[in-house]
N, C-alpha and C. Protein backbone atom coordinates (compact mmCIF):
# COMPACT_ATOMS: atom_id res chain seq x y z
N UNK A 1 -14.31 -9.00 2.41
CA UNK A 1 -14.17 -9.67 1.13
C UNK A 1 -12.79 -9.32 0.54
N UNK A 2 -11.88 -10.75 -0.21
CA UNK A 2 -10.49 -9.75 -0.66
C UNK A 2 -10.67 -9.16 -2.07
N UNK A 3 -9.97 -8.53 -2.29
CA UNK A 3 -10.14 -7.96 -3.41
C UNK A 3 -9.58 -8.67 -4.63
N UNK A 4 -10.01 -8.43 -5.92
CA UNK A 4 -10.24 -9.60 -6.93
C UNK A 4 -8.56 -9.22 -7.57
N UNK A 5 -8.03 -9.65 -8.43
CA UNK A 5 -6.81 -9.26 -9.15
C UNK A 5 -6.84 -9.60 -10.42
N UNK A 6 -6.47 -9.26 -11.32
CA UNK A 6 -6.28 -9.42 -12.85
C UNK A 6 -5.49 -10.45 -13.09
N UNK A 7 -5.15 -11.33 -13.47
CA UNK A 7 -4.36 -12.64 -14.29
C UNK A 7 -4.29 -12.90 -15.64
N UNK A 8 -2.78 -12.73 -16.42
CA UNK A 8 -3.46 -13.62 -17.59
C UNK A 8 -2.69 -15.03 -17.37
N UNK A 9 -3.15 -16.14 -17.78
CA UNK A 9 -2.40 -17.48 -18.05
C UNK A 9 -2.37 -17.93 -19.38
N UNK A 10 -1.11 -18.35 -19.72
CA UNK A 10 -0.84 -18.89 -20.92
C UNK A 10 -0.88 -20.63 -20.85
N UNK A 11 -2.02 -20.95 -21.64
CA UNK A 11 -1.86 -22.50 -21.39
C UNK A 11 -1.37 -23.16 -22.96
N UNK A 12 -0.77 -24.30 -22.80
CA UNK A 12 -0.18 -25.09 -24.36
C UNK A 12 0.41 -26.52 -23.63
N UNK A 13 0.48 -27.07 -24.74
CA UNK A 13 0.88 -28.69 -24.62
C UNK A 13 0.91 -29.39 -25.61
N UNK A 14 2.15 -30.19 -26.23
CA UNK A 14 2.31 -30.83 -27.37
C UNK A 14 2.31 -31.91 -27.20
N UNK A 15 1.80 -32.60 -26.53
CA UNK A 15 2.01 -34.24 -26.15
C UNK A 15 0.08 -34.87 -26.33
N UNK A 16 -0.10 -35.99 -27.17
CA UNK A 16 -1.59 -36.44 -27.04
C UNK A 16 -2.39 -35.30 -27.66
N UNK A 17 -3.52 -35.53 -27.13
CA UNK A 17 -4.41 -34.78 -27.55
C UNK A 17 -4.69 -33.42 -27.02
N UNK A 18 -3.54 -32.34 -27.69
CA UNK A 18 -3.80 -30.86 -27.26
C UNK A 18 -4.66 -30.78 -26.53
N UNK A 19 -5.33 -30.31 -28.08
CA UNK A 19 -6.58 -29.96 -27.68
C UNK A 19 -7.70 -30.00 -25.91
N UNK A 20 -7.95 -31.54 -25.89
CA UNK A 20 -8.27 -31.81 -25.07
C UNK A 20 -7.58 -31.17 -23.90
N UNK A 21 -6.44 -31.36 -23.68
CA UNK A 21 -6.02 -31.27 -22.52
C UNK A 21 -5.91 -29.75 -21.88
N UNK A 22 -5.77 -28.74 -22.97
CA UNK A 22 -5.96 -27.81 -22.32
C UNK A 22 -7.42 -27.07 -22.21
N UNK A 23 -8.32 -28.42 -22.93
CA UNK A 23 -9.85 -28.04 -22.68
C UNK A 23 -9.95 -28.16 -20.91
N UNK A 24 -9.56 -29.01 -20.95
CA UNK A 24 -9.29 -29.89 -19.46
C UNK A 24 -9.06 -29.21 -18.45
N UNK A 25 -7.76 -28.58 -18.60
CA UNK A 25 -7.06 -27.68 -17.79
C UNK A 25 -8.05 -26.51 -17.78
N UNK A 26 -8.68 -25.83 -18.35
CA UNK A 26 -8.85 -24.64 -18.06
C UNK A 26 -10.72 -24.71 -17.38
N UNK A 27 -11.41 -25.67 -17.82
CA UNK A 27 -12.08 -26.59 -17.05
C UNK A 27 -12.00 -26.47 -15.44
N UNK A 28 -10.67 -27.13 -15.26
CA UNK A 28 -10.17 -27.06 -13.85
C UNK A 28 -9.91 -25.76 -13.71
N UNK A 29 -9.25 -24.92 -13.91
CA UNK A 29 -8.90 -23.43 -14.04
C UNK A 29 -10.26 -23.04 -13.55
N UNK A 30 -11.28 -22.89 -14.24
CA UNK A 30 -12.89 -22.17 -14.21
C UNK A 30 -12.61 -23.03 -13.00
N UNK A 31 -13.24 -23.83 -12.18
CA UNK A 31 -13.72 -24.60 -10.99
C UNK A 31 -12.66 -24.00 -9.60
N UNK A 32 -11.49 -23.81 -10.05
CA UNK A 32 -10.57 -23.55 -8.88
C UNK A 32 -11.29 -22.60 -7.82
N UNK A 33 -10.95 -22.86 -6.58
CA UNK A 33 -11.82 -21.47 -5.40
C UNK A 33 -10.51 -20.46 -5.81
N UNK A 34 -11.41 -19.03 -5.64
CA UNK A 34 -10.99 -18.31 -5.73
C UNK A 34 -10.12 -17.89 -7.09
N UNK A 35 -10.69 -18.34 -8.17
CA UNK A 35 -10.08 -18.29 -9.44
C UNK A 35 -11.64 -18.14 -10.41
N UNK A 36 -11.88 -17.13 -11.21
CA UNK A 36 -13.01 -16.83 -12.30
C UNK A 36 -12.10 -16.36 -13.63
N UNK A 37 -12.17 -17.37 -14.29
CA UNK A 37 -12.28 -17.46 -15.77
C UNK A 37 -12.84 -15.89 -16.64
N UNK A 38 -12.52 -15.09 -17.22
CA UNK A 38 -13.67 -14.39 -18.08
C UNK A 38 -13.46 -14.07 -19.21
N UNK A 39 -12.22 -14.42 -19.67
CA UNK A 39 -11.68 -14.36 -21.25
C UNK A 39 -10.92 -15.87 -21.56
N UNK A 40 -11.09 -15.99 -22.89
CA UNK A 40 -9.77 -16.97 -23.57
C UNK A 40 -9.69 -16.97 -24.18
N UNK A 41 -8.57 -17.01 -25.11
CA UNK A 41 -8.64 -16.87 -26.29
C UNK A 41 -8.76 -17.86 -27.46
N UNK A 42 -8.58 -18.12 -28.61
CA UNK A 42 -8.72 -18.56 -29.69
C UNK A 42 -7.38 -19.73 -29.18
N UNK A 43 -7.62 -21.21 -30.22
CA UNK A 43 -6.81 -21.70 -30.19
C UNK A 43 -5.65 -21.32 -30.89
N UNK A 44 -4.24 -21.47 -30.70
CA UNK A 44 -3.12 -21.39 -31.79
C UNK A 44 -2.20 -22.37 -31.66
N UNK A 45 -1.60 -22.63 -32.91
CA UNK A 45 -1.07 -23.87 -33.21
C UNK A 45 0.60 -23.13 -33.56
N UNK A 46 1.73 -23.52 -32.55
CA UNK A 46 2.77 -22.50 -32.95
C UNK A 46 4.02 -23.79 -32.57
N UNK A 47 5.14 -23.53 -33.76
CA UNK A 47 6.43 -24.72 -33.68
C UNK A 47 7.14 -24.30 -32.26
N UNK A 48 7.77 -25.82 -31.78
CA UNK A 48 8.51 -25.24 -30.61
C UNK A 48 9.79 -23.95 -30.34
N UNK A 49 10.16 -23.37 -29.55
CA UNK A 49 10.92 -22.59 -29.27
C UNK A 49 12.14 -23.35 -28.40
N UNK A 50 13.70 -23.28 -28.17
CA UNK A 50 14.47 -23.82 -28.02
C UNK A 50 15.18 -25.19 -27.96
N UNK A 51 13.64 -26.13 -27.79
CA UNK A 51 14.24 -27.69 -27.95
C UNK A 51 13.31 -27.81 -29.74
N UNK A 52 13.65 -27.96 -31.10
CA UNK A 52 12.90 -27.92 -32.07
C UNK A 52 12.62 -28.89 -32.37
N UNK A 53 13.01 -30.05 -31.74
CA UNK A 53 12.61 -31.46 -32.82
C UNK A 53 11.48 -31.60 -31.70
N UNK A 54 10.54 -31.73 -31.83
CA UNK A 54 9.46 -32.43 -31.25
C UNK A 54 7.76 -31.36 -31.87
N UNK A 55 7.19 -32.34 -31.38
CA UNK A 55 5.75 -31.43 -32.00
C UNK A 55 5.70 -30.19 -31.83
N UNK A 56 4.37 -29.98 -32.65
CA UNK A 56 3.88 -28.22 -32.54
C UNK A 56 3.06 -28.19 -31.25
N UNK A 57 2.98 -27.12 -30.64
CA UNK A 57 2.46 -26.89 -29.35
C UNK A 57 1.05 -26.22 -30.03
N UNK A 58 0.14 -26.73 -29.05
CA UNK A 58 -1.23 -25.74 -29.08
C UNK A 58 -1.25 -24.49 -27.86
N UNK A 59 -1.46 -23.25 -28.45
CA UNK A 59 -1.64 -22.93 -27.09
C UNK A 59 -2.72 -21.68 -27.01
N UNK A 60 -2.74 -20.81 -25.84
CA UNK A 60 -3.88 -19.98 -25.74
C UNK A 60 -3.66 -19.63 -24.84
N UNK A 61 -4.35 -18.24 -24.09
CA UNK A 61 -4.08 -17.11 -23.25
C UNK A 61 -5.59 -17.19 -22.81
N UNK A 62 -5.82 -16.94 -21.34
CA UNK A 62 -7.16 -16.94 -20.58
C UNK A 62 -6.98 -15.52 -19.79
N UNK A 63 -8.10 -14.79 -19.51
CA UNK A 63 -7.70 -13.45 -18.52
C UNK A 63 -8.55 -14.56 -17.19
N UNK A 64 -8.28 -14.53 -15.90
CA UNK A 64 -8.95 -14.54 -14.90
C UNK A 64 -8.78 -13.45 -14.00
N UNK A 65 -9.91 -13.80 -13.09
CA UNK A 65 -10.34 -12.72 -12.01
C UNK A 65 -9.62 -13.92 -10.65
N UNK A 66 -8.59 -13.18 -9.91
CA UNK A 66 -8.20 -14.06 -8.82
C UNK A 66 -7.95 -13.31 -7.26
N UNK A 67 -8.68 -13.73 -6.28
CA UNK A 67 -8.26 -13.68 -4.64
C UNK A 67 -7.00 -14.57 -4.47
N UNK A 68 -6.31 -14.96 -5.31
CA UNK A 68 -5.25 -15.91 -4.49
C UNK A 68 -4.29 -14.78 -4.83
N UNK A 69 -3.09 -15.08 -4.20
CA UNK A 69 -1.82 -13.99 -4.02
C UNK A 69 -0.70 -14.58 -5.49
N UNK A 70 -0.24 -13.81 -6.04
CA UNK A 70 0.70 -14.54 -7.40
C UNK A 70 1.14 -15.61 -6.73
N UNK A 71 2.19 -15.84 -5.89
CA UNK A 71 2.51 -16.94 -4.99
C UNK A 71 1.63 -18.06 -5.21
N UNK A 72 0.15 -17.67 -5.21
CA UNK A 72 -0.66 -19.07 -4.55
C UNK A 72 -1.43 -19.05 -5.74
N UNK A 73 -1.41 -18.61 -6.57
CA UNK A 73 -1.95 -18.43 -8.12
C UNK A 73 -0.85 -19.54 -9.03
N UNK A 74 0.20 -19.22 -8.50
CA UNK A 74 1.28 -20.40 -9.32
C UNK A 74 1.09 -21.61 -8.89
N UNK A 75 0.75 -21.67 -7.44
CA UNK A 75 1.16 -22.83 -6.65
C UNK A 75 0.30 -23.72 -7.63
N UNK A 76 -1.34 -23.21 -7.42
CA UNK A 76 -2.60 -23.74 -8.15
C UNK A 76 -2.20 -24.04 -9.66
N UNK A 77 -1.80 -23.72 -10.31
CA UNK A 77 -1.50 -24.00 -11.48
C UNK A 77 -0.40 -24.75 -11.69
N UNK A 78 0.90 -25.13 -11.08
CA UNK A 78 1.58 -25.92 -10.57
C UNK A 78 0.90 -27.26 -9.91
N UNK A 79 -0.02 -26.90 -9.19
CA UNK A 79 -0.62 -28.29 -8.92
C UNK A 79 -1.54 -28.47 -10.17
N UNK A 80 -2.25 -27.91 -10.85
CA UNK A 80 -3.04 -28.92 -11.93
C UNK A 80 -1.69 -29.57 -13.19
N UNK A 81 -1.16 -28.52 -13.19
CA UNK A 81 0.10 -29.58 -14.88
C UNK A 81 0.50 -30.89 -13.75
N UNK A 82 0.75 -30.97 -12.47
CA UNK A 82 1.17 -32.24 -11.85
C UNK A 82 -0.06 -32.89 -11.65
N UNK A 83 -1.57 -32.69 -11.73
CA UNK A 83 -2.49 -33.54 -12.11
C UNK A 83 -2.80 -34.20 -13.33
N UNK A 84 -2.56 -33.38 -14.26
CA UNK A 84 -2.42 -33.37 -15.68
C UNK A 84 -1.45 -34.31 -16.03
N UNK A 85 -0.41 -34.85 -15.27
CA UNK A 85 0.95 -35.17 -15.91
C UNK A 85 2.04 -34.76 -16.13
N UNK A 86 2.16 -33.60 -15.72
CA UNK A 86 4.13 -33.07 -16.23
C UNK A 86 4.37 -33.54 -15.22
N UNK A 87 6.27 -34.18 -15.34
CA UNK A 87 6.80 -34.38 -14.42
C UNK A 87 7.66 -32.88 -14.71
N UNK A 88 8.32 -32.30 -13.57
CA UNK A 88 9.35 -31.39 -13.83
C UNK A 88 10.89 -32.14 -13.70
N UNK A 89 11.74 -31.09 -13.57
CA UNK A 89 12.85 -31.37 -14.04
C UNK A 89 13.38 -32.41 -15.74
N UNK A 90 12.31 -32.41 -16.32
CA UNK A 90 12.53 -32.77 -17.94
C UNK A 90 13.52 -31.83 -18.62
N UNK A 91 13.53 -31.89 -19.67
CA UNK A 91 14.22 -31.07 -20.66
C UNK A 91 13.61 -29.99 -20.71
N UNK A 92 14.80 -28.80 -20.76
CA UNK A 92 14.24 -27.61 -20.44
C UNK A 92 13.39 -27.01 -21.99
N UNK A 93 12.14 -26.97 -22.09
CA UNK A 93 11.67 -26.46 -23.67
C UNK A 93 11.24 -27.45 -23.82
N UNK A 94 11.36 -28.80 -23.36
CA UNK A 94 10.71 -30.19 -23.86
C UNK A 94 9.27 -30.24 -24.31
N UNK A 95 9.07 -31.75 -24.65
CA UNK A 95 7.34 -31.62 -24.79
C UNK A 95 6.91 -31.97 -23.33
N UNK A 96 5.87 -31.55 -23.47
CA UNK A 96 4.71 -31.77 -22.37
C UNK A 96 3.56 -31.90 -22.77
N UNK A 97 2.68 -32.62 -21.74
CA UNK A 97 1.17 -32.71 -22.12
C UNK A 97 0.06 -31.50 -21.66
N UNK A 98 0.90 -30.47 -20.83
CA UNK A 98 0.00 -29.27 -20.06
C UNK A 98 1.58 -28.35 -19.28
N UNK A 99 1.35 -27.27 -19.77
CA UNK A 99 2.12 -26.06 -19.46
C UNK A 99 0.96 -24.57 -18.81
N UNK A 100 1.21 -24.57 -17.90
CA UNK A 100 0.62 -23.37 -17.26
C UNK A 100 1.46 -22.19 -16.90
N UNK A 101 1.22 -21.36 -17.33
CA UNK A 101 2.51 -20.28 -17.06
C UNK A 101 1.84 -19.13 -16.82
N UNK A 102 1.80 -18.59 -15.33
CA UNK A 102 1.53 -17.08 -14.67
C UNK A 102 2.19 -16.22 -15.49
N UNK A 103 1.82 -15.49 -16.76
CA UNK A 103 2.38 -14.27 -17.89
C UNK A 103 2.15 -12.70 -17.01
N UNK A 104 1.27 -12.30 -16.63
CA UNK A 104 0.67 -10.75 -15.65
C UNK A 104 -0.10 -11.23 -14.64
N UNK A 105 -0.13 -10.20 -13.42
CA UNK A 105 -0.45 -10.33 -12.45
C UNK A 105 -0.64 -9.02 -12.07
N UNK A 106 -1.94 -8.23 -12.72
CA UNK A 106 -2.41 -6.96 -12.57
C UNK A 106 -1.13 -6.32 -13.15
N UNK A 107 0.09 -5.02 -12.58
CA UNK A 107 1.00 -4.54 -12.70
C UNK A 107 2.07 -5.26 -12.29
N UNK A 108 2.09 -6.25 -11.49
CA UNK A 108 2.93 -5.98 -10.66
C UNK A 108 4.56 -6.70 -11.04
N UNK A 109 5.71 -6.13 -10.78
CA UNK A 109 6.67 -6.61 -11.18
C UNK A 109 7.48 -7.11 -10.07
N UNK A 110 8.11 -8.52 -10.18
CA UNK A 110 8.52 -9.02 -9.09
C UNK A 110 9.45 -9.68 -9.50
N UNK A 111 11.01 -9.92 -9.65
CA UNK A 111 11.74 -11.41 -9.54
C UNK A 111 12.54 -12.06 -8.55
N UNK A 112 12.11 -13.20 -8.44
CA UNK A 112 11.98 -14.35 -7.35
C UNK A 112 12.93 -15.48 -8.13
N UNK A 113 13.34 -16.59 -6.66
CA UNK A 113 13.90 -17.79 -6.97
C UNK A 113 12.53 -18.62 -8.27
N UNK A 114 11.24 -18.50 -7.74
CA UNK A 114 10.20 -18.88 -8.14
C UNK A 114 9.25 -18.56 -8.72
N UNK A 115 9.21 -17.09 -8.57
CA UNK A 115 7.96 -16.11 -9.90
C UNK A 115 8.97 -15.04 -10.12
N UNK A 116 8.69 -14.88 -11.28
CA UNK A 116 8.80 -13.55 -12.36
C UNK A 116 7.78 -13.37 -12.67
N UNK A 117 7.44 -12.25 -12.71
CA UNK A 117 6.60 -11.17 -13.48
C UNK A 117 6.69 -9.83 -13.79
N UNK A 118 6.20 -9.50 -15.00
CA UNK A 118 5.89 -10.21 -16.06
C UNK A 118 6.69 -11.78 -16.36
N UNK A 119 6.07 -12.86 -16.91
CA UNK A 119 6.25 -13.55 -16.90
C UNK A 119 8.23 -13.16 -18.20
N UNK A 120 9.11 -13.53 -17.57
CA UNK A 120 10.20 -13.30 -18.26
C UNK A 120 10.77 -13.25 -19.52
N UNK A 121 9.92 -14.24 -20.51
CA UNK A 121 10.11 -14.77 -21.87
C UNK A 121 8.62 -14.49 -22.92
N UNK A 122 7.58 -13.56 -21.95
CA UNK A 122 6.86 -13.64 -22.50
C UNK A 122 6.84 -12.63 -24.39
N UNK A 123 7.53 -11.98 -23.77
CA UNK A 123 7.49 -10.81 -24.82
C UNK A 123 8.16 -10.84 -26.38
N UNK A 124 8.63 -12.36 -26.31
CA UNK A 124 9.39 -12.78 -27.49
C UNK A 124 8.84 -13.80 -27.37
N UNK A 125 7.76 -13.91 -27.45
CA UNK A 125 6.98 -15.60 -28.16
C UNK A 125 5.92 -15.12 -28.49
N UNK A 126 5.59 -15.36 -29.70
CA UNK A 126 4.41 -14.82 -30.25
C UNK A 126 3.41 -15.90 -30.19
N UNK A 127 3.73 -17.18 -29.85
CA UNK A 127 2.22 -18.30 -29.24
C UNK A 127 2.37 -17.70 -27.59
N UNK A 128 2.27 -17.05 -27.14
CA UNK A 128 1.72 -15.82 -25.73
C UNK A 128 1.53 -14.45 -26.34
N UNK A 129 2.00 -13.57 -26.95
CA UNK A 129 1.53 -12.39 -27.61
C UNK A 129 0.16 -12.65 -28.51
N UNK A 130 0.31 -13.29 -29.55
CA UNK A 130 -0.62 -13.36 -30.65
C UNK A 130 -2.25 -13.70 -29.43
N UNK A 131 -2.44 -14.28 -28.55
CA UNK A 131 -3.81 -14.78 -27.75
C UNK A 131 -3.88 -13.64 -27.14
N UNK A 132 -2.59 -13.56 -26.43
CA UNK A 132 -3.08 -12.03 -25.46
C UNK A 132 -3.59 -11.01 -25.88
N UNK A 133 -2.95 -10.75 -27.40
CA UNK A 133 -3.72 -9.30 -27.80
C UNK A 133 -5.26 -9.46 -28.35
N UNK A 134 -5.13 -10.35 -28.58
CA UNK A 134 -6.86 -11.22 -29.07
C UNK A 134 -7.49 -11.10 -27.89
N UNK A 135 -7.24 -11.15 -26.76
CA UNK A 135 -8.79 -10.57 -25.20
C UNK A 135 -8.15 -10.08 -24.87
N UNK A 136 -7.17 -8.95 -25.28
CA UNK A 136 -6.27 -7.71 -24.42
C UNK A 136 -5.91 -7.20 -25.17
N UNK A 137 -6.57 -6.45 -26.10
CA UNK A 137 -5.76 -5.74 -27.65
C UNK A 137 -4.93 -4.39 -26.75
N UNK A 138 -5.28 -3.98 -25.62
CA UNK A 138 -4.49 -2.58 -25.23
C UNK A 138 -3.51 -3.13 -23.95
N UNK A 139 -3.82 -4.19 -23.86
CA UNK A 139 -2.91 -4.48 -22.63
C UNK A 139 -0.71 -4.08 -22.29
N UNK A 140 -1.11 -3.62 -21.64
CA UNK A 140 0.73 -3.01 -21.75
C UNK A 140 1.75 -4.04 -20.68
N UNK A 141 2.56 -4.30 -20.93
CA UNK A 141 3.13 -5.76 -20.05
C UNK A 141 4.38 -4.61 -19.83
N UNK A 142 4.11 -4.33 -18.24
CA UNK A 142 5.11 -4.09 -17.68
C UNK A 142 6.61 -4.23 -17.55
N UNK A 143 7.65 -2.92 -18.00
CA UNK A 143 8.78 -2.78 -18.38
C UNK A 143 9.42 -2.83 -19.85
N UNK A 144 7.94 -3.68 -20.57
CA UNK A 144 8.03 -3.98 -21.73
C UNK A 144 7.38 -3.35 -22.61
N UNK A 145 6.39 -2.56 -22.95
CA UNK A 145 5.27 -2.53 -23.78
C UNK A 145 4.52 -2.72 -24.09
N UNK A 146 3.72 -2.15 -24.87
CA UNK A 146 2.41 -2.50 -25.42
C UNK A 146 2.53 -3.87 -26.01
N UNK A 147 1.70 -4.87 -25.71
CA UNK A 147 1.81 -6.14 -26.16
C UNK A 147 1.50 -6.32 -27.82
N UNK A 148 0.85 -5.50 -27.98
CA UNK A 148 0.51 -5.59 -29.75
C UNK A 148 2.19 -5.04 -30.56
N UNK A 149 2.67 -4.43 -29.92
CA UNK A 149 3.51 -3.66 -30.67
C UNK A 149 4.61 -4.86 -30.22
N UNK A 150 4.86 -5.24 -29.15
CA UNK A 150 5.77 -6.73 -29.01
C UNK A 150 5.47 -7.83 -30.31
N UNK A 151 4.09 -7.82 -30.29
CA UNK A 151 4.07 -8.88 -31.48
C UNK A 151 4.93 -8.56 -32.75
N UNK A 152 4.58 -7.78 -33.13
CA UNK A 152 5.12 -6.96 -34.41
C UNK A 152 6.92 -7.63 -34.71
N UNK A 153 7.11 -7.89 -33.24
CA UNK A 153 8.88 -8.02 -33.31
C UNK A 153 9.05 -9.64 -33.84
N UNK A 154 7.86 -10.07 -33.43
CA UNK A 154 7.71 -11.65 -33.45
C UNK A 154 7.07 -12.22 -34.61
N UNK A 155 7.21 -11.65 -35.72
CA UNK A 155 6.12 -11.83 -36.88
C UNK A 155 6.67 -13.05 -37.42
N UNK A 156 7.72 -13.01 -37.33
CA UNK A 156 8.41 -14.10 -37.87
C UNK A 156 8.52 -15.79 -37.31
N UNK A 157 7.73 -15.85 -36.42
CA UNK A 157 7.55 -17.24 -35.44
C UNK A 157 6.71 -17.53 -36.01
N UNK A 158 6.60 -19.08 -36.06
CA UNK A 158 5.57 -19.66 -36.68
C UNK A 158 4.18 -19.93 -35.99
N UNK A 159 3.03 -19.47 -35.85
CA UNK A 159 1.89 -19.34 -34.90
C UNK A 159 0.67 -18.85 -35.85
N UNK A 160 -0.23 -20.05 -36.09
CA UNK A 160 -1.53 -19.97 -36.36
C UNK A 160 -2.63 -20.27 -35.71
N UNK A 161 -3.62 -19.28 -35.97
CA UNK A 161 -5.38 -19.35 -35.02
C UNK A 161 -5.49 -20.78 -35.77
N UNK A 162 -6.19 -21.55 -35.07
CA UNK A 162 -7.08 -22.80 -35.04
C UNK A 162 -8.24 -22.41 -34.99
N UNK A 163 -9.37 -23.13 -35.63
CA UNK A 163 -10.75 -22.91 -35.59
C UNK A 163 -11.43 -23.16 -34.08
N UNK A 164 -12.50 -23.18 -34.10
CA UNK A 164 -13.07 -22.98 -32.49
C UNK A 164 -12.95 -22.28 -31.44
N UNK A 165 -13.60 -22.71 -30.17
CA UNK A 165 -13.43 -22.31 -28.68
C UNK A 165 -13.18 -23.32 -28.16
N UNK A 166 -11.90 -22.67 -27.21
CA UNK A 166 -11.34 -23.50 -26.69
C UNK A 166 -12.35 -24.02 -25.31
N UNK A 167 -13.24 -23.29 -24.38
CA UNK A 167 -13.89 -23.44 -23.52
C UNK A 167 -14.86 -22.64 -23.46
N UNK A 168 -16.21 -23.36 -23.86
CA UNK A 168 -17.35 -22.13 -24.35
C UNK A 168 -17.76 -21.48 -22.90
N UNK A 169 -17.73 -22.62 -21.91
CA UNK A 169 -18.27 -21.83 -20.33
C UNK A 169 -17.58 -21.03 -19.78
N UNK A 170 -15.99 -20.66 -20.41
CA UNK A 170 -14.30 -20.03 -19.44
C UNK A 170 -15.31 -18.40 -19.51
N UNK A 171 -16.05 -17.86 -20.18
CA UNK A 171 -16.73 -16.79 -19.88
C UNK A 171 -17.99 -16.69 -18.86
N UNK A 172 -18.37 -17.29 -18.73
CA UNK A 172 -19.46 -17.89 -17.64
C UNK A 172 -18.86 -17.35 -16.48
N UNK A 173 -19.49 -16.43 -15.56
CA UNK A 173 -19.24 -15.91 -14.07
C UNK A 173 -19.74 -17.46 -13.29
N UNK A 174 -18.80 -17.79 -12.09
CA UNK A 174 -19.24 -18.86 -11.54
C UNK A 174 -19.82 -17.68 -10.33
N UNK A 175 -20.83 -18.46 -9.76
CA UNK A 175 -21.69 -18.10 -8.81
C UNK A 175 -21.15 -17.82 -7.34
């Protein structure tokens, strides 16, 4: 049997109906082989970061349990935003209708033509801090710190909880 690995993913999308779509996505997320769902967090509603004229992004942080390798953990999530609809090569910061972004991957620190991790930009955006510490209040992001104490730096970004759950089953052990 392989052994399971820690994940968090940061999902958001400002295009249509948020909401939905990253109900959607993480939907697919729970169903993937070799991918279990067991945290997510709260919705948040936060203004864009480097391209500013365009909508507010929704977004949210999921912990999963994963057998796939970071490599093949991206790939999978790379293939659902191209089910979903992103085209790549857009504007860099642009809108989109579904953003999936590999943020941790147990410890491990790696940079690649194609993965970073810790995810590179995570530690200065507080729509990825503010969810993470909400199902990871002690979580420490490698090279960087304690993720609660990262927030602190970020108080000043604009990022509010939304009412609800984003996916009442993303806690549900699949069988």
């Amino acid at each position: 049997m392989k052994k399971a690995h820690t994940a968090f993913v940061g999902l958001g999308g400002n295009i249509g109906d948020r909401r939905a779509a990253l109900e959607n996505a993480l939907a697919v997320l729970a169903d993937a082989d070799g991918i279990t769902v067991d945290a997510c967090s709260r919705l948040f509603e936060s203004a864009p970061l480097g391209m500013e004229r365009q909508a507010d992004f929704v977004n949210a942080v999921c912990r999963v349990r994963t057998t796939l390798s970071p490599a093949q953990l991206l790939a999978e999530l790379q293939r659902m935003e191209t089910a979903a609809g992103r085209v790549r090569g857009g504007a860099r910061f642009g809108p989109r209708a579904l953003d999936l972004d590999l943020l941790l991957y147990d410890r491990v620190q790696c940079a690649g033509a194609t993965l970073t991790l810790p995810h590179p930009r995570m530690a200065g955006r507080r729509f990825v801090l503010a969810p993470l510490v909400e199902i990871a209040p002690e979580i420490h992001i490698p090279g960087q710190g304690r993720a609660v104490d990262l927030l602190a730096a970020v108080a000043g970004q604009k990022c509010r909880p939304l009412g609800g759950v984003l996916y009442s089953a993303a806690a549900a052990k699949k069988n």
